[in-house]
Protein backbone atom coordinates (compact mmCIF):
# COMPACT_ATOMS: atom_id res chain seq x y z
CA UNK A 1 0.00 0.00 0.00
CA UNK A 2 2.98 2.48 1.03
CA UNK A 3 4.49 1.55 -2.74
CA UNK A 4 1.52 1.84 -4.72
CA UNK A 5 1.16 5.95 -2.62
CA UNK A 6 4.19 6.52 -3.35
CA UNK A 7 3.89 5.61 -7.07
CA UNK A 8 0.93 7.87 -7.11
CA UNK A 9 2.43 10.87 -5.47
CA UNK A 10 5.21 10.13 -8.10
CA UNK A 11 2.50 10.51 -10.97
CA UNK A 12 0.59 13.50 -9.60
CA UNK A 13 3.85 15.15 -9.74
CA UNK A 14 4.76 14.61 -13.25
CA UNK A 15 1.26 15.45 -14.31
CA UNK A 16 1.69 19.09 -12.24
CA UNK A 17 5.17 19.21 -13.98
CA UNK A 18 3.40 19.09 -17.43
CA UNK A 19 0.53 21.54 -16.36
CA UNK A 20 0.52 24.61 -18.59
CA UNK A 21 3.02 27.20 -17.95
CA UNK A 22 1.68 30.09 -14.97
CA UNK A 23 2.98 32.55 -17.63
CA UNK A 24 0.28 30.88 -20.80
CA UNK A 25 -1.78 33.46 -22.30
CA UNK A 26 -4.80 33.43 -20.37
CA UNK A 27 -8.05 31.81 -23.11
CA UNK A 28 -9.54 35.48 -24.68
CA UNK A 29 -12.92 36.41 -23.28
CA UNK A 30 -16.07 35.71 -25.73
CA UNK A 31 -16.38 39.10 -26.70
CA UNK A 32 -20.11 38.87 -26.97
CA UNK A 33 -20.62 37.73 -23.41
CA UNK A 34 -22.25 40.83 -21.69
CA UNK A 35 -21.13 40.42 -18.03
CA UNK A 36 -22.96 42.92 -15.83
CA UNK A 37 -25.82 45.03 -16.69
CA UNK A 38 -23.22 47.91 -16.37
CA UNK A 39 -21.85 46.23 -19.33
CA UNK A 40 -25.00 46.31 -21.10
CA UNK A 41 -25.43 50.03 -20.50
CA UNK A 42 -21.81 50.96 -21.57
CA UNK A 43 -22.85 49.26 -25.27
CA UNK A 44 -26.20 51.22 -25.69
CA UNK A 45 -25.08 54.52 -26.47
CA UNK A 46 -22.83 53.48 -29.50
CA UNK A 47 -25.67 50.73 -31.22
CA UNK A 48 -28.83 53.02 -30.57
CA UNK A 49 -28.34 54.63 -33.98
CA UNK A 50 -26.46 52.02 -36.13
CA UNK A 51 -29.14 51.22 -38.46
CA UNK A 52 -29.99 54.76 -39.19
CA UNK A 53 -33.55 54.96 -37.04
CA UNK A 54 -35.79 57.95 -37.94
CA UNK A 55 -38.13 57.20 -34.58
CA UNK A 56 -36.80 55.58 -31.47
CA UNK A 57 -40.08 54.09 -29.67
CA UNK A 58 -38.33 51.80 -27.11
CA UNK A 59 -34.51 51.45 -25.40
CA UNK A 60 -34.83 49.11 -22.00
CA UNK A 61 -33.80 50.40 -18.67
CA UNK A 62 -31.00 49.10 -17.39
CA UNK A 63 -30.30 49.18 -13.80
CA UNK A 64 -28.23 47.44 -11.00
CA UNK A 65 -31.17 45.47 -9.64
CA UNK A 66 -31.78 43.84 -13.20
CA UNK A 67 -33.80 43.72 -15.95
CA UNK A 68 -37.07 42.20 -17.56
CA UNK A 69 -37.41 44.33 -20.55
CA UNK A 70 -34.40 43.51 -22.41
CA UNK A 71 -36.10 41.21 -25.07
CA UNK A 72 -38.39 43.10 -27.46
CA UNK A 73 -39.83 41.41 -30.03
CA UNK A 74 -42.89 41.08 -32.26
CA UNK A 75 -43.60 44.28 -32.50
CA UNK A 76 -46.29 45.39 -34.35
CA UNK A 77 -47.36 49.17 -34.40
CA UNK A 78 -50.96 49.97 -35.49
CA UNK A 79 -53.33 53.14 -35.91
CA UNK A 80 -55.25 53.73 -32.78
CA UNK A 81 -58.72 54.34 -33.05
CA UNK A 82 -58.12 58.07 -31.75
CA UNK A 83 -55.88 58.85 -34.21
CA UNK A 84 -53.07 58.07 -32.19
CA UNK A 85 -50.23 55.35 -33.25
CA UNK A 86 -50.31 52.08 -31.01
CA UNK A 87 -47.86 49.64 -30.36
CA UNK A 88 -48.21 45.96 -28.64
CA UNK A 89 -45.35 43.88 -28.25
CA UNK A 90 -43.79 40.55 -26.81
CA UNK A 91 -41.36 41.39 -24.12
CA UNK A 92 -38.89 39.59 -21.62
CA UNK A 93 -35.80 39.24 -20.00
CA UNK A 94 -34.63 37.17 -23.20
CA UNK A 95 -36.98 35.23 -25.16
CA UNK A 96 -39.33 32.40 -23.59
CA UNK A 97 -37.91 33.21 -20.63
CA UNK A 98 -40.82 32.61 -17.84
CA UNK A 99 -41.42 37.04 -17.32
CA UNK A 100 -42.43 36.87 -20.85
CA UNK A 101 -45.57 39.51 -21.38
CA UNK A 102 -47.58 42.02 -23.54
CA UNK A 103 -46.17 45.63 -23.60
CA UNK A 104 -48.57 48.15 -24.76
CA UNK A 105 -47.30 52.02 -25.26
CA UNK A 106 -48.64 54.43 -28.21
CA UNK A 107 -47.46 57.66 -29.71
CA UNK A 108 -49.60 60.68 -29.50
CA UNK A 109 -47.49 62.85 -32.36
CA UNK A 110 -46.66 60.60 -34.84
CA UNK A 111 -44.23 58.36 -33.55
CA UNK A 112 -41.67 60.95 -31.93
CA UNK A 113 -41.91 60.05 -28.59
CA UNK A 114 -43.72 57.09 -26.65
CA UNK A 115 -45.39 56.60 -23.53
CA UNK A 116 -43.99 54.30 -21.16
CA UNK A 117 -44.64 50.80 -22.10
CA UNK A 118 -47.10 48.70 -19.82
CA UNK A 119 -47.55 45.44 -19.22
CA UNK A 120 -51.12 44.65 -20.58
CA UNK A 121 -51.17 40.86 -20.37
CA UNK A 122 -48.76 37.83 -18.29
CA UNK A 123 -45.89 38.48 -15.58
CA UNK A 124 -43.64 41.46 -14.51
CA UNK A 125 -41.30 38.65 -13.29
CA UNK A 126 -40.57 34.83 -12.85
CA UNK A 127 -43.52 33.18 -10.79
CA UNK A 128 -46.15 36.13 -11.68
CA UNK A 129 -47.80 33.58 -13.84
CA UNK A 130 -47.30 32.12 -17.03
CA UNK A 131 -45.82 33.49 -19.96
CA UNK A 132 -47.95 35.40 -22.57
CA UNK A 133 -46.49 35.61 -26.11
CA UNK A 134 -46.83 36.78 -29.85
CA UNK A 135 -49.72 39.57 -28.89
CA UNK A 136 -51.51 41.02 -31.96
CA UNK A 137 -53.82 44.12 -32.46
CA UNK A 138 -57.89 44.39 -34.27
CA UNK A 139 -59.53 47.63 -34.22
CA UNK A 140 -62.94 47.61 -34.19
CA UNK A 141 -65.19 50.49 -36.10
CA UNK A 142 -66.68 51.57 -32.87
CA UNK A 143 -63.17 51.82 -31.92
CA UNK A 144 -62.55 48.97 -29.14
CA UNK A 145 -59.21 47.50 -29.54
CA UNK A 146 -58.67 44.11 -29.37
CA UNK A 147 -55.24 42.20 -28.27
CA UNK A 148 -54.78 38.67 -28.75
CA UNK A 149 -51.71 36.70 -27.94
CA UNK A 150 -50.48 33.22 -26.75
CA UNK A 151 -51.50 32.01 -23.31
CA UNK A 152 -49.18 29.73 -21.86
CA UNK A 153 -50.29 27.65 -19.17
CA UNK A 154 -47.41 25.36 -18.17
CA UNK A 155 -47.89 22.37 -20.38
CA UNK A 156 -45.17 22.25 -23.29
CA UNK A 157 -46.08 20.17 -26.60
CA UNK A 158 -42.97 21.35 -28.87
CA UNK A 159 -41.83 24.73 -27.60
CA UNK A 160 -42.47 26.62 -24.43
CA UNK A 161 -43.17 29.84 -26.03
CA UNK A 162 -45.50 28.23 -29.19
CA UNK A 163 -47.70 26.04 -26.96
CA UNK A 164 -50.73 28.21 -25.30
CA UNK A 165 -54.29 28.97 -25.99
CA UNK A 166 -55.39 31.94 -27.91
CA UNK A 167 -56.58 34.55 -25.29
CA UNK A 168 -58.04 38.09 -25.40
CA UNK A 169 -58.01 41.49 -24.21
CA UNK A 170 -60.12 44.46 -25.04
CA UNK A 171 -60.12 47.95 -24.45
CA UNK A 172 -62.65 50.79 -24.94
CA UNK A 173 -61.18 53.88 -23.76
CA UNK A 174 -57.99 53.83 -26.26
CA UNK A 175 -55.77 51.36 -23.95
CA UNK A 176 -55.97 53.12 -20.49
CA UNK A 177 -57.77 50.16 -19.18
CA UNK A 178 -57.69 46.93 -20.05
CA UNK A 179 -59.97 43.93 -19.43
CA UNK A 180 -59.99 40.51 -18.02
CA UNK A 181 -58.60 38.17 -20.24
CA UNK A 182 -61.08 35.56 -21.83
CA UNK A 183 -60.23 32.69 -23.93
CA UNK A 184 -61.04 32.73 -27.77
CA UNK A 185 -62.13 29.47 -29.46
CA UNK A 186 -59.49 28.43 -32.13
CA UNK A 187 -59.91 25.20 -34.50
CA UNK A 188 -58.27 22.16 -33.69
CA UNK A 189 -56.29 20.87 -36.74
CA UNK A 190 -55.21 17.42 -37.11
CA UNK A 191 -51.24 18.89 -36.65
CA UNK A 192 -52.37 19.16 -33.21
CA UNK A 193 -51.83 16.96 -29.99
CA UNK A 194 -54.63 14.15 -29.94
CA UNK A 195 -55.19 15.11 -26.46
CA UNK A 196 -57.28 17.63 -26.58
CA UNK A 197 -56.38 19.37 -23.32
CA UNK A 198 -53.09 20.77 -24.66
CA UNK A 199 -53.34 23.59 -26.37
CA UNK A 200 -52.32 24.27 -30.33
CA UNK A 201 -49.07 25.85 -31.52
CA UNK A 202 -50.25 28.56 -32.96
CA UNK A 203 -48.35 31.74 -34.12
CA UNK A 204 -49.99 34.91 -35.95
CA UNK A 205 -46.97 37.12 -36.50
CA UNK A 206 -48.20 39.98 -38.45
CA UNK A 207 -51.29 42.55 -38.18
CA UNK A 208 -54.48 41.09 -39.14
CA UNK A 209 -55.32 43.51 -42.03
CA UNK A 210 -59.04 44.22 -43.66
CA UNK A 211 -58.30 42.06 -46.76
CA UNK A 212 -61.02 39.71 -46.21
CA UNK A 213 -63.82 38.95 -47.46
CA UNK A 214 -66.51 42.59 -47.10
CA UNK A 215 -63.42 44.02 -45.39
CA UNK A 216 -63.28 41.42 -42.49
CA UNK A 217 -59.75 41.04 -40.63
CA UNK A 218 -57.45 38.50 -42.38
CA UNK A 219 -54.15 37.01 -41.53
CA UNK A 220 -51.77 33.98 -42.17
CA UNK A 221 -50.67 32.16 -39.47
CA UNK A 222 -48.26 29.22 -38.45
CA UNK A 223 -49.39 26.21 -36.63
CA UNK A 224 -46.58 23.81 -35.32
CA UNK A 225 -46.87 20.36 -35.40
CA UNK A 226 -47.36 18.73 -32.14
CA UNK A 227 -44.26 16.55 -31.35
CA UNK A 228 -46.77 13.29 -30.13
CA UNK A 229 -47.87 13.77 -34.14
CA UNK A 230 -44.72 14.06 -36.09
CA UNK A 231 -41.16 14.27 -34.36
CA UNK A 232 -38.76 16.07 -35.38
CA UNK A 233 -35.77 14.55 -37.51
CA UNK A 234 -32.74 16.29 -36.73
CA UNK A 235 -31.22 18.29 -33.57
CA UNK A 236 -32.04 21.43 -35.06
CA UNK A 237 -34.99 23.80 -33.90
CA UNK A 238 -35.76 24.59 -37.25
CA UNK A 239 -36.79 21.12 -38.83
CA UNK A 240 -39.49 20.64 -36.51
CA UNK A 241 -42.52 20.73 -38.83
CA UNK A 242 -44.08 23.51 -39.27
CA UNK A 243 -47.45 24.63 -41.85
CA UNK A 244 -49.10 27.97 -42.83
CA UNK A 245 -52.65 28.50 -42.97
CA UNK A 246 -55.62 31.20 -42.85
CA UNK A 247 -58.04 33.04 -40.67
CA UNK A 248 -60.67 35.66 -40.90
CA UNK A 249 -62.08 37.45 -37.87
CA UNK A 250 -65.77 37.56 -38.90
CA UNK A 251 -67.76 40.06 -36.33
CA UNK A 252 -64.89 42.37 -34.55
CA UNK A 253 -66.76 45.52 -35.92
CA UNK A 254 -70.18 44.11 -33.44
CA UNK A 255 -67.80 44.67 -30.60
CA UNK A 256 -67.92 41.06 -29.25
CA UNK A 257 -66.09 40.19 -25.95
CA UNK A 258 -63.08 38.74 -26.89
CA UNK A 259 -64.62 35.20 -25.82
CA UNK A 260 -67.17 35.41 -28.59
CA UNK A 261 -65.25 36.72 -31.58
CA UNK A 262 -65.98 34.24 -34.50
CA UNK A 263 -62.98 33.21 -36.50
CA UNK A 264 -63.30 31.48 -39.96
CA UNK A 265 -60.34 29.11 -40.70
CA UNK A 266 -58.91 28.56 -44.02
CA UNK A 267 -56.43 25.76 -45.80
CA UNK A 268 -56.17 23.41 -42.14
CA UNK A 269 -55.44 20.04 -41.97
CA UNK A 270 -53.96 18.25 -44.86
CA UNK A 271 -54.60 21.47 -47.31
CA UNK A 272 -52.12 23.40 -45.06
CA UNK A 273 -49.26 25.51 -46.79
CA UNK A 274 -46.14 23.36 -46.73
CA UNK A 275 -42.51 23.10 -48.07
CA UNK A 276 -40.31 20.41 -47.54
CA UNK A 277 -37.72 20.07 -45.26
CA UNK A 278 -34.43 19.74 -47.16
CA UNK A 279 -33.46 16.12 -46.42
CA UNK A 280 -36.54 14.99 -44.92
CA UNK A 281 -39.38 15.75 -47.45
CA UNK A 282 -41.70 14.21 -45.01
CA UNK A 283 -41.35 17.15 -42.78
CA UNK A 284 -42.47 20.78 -43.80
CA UNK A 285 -40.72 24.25 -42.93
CA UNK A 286 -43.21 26.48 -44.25
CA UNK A 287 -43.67 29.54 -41.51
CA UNK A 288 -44.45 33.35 -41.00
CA UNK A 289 -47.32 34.47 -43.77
CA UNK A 290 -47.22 37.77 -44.35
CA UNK A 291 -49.91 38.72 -47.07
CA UNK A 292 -50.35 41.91 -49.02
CA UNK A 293 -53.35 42.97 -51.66
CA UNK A 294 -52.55 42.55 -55.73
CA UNK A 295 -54.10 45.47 -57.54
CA UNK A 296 -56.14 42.67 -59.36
CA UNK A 297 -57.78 42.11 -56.02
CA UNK A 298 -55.94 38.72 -55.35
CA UNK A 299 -53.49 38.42 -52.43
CA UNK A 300 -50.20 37.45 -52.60
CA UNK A 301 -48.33 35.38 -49.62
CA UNK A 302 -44.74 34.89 -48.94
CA UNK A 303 -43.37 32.87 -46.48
CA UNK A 304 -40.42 31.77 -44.58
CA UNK A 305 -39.04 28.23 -45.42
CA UNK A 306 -35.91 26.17 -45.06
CA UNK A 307 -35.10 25.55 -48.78
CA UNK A 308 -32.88 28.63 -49.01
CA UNK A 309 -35.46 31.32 -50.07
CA UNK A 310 -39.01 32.39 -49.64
CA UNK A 311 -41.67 30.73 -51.06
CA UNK A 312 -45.10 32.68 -52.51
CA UNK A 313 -48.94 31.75 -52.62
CA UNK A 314 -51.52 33.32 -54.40
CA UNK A 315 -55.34 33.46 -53.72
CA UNK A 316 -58.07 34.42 -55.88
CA UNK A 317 -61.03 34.26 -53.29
CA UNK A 318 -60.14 36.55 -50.52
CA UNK A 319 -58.50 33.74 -48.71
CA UNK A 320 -59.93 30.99 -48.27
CA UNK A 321 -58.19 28.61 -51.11
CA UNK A 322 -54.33 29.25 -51.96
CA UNK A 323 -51.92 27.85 -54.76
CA UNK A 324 -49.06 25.17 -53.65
CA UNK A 325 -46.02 27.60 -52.57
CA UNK A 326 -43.50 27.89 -55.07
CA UNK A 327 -39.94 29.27 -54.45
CA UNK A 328 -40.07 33.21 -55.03
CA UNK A 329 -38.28 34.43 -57.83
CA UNK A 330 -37.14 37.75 -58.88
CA UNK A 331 -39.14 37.78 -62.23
CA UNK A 332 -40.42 34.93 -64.22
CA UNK A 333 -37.52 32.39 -65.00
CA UNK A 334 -35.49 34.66 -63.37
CA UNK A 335 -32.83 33.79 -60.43
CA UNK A 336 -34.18 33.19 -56.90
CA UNK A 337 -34.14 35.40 -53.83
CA UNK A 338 -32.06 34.22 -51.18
CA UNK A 339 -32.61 34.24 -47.32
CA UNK A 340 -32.66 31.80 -44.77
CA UNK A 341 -35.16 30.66 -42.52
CA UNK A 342 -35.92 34.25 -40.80
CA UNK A 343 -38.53 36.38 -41.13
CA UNK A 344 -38.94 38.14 -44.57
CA UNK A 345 -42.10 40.25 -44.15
CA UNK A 346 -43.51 42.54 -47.57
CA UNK A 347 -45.56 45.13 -47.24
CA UNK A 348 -47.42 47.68 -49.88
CA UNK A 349 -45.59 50.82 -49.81
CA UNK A 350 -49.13 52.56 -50.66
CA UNK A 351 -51.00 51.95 -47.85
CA UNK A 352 -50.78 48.09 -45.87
CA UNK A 353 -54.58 47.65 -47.87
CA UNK A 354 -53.88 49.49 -50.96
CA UNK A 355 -53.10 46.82 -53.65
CA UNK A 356 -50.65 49.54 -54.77
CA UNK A 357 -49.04 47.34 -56.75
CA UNK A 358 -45.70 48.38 -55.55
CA UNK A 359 -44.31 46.63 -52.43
CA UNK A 360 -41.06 46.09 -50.38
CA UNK A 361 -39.55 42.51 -49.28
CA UNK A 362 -37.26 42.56 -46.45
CA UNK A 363 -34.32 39.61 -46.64
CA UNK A 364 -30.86 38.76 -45.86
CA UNK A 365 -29.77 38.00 -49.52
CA UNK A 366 -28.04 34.63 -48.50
CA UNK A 367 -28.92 30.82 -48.20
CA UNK A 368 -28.12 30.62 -44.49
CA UNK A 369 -24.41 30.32 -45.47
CA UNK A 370 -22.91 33.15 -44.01
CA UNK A 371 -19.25 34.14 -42.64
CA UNK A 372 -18.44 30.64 -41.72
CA UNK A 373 -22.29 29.78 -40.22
CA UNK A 374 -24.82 27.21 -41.53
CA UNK A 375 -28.19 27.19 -42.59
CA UNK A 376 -29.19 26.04 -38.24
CA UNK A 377 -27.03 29.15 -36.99
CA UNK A 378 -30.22 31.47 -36.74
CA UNK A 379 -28.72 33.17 -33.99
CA UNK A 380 -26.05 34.82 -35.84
CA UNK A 381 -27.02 33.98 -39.75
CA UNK A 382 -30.00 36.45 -39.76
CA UNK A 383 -28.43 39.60 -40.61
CA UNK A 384 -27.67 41.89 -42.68
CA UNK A 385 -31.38 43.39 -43.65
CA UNK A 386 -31.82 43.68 -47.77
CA UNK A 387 -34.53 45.88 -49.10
CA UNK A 388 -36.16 44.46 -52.49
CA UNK A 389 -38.41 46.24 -54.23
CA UNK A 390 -41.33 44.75 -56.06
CA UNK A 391 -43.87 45.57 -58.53
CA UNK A 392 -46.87 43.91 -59.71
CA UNK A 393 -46.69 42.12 -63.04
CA UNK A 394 -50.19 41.64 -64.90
CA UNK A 395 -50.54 38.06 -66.90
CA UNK A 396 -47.13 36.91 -65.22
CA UNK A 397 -46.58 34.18 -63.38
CA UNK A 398 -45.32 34.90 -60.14
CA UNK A 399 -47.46 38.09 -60.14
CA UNK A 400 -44.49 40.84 -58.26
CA UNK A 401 -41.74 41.13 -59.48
CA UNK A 402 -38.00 42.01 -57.96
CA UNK A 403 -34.82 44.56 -57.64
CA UNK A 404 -32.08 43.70 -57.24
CA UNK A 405 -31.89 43.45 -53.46
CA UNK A 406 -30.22 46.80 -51.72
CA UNK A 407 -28.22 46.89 -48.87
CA UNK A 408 -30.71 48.66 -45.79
CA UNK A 409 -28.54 48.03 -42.18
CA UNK A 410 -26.52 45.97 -40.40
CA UNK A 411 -24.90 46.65 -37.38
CA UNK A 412 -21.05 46.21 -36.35
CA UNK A 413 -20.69 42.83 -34.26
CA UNK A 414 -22.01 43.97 -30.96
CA UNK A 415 -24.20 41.49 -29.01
CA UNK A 416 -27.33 43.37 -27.25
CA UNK A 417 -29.51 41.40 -24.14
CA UNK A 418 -29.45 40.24 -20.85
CA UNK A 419 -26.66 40.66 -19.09
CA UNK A 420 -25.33 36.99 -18.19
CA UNK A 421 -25.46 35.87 -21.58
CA UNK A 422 -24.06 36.75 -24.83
CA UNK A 423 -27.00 38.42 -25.98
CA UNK A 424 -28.02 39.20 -29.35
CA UNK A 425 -26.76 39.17 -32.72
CA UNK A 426 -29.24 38.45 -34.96
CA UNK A 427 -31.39 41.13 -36.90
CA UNK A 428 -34.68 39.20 -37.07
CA UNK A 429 -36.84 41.41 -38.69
CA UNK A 430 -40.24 40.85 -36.35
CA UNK A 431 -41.38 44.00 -37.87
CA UNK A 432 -44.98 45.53 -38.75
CA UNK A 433 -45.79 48.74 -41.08
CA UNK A 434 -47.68 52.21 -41.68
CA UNK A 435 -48.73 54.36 -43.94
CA UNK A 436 -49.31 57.75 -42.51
CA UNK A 437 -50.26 60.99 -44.90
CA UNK A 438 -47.90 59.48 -47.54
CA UNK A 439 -44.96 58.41 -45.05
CA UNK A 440 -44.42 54.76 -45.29
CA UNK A 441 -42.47 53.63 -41.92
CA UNK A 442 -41.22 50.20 -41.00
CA UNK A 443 -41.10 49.51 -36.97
CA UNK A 444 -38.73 46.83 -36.06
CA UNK A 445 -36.85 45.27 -33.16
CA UNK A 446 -33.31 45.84 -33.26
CA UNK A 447 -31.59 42.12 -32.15
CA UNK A 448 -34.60 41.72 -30.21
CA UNK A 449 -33.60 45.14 -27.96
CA UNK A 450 -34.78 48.50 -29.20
CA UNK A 451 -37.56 49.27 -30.63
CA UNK A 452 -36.77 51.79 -33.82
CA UNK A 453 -38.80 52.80 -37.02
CA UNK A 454 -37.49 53.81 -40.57
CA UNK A 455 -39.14 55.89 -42.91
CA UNK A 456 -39.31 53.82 -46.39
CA UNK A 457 -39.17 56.93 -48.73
CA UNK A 458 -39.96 56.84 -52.45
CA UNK A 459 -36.66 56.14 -53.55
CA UNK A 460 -36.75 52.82 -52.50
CA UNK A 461 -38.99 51.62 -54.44
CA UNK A 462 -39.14 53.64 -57.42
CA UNK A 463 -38.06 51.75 -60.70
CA UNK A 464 -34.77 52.33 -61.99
CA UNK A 465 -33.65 54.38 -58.83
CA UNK A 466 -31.26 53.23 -56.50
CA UNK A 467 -30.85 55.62 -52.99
């Protein structure tokens, strides 16, 4: 036994003898790794104004006893039935963390300056209650304002932050007050979980807009697959499958409570929007509708995928039966658009209604293969932002056609978030749009931290001009 210590001793010794050098250089630090919120707060000054904001609506306080409003995303920014500009958003410490909630602030001179953002729906902090996610706005004629978002309630079926019922929230005195929250009766689709206690995966990303039929609200939505129905077949988020389809919100303008609005549901089930999974054709990646007006009266969809660009639907009914998605194009036989799965939202630069004829596309220009990342590095592959103009075609094909895409903003590197982790680097564009007297504005979260707006002038989009 004394031999067999000493022969140990002996080897511990050798192995110190070999450790690295006192004098090594010491491993570098991850330079996106924001330490302290004092950290956080020594970065804010020089990213406020890197993509070249016209309106600033949001920058989160940061303070020694630590944060919850640090993630800002989803934010959608909507005419107020006053006259006013609203905002509702989905806000955190970082997203699907459990403090999770619905911000609510509006703008009383055009976007200059904000209220003070309040929490409308879910909790201020961890154990408050549940988290409440992916809010959206309806305006009623008689003015009440609806929000809807994602109720959590604990039970996970894919995601944390995509399983929840759809609840409501209603206000009549322009968003001082607020009411209850109610539940709102959504379809069950056969994507779902056969149990029938767990609530869908349902996500409605943009503004429901009045393109439906007799001017009803109409939006595209995703629904996730429940896992118990189709697993996923890789270790990556973003194969999980994943279908678009339709809803129209058919008596908001009675002024309903928000448990009795009536939603029609369009292309569910096995008619669902879907793209296959590069690989695994059995799976669909087909997310994030965002659906504009053609000046034919159709509307036109595009929508996230997997397969290294958007793909496009068109509907000649309102909404309620769509074309097979094809892979969007820049003109007819022309080259496709490239951009990853991230959100690439197109809106009518005449008015989000108008059928104008002449939109914008919003897009990173790349496949997913970017400075060294793959197509499953979302958290640093989304970026930079590409404006591409578009213009409605008559007789053609694919019905808009495309620019050239043009550089909009980047920024230079700098991770944004909670302080703790490494933050932010991605420029997912979780955007919305207005048209004010002429003045097209885009309102987007900056990596998922400020809140900014950009005016989309003229030259933009005007053929043959480049800013």
């Amino acid at each position: 036994m004394k031999r067999s210590a000493l022969v140990l001793t002996a080897a511990l010794a050798g192995l110190s003898a070999r450790a690295v050098p006192t004098n090594a250089p010491a491993k570098p630090a991850d330079p996106n790794f924001i330490a302290t919120p004092a950290d956080l707060k020594a970065r804010i000054p020089g990213q406020l104004r890197i993509t070249k904001p016209d309106f600033v609506v949001f920058v989160p306080e940061v303070t020694d006893e630590g944060v919850n409003d640090t993630g800002n995303e989803h934010f959608l920014v909507f005419d107020g039935p006053d006259g006013s500009l609203m905002a509702v958003w989905t806000q955190s410490s970082a997203e699907s963390q459990p403090d999770q909630h619905q911000a609510f602030a509006r703008s009383d001179d055009g976007g200059k300056t904000w209220t003070k953002p309040r929490i409308v729906a879910g909790p201020k902090k961890p154990g408050d209650g549940h988290m409440a996610s992916w809010g959206y706005p309806l305006v009623s004629r008689k003015g009440r304002i609806y929000i809807l978002y994602s109720q959590h309630i604990g039970r996970v079926d894919n995601f944390p932050h995509h399983t929840g019922w759809l609840h409501g929230i209603c206000s009549d005195d322009n968003g001082a007050t607020w009411s209850a929250p109610q539940n709102v009766p959504v379809r069950r689709s056969t994507q779902d979980n056969p149990d029938a206690t767990m609530p869908p995966n349902m996500l409605c990303w943009q503004k429901p807009l009045r393109l439906g039929k007799d001017g009803k609200y109409f939006a595209g939505f995703t629904r996730w697959t429940s896992f118990a129905v189709k697993k996923n077949p890789t270790k990556s988020w973003i194969s999980a499958d994943s279908r678009v389809e339709f809803m129209r919100f058919e008596n908001v303008d009675d002024n309903p409570e928000p448990k009795d609005l009536k939603i029609s549901w369009f292309m569910a089930d096995d008619q669902a929007l879907s793209v296959p999974f590069p690989g695994h054709p059995e799976v669909s990646a087909c997310q994030e509708p965002t659906v504009v007006k053609l000046p034919d009266g159709r509307l036109f969809c595009v929508m996230r995928t997997a397969s290294g660009s958007p793909f496009w639907s068109v509907s000649a009914d309102t909404g309620e039966t769509w074309t097979p998605p094809r892979r969007l194009l820049r003109k007819d036989g022309g080259e496709p658009l490239l951009h990853p799965l991230s959100p690439c939202p197109m809106y009518d630069v005449g008015g989000n209604e108008a059928g104008s004829g002449r939109y914008v596309l919003f897009i990173h220009s790349h496949d997913g293969n970017y400075k060294g990342y793959k197509p499953t590095d979302s958290g640093y592959h989304r970026r930079p932002i590409h404006l591409v103009a578009g213009r409605f075609q008559a007789g053609a094909d694919q019905p808009v056609w495309f620019d050239e895409p043009q550089f909009f903003f980047d920024h230079d590197g700098v991770s944004l978030g909670k302080p703790g982790t490494k933050g932010r680097l991605d420029l997912a564009l979780y955007s919305s749009f207005t048209v004010r007297n002429g003045q097209a504005v885009l309102w987007y979260p900056e990596r998922k931290f400020f809140l900014l707006g950009r005016i989309i002038g003229d030259e933009w989009s005007r053929e043959g001009v480049r800013p």
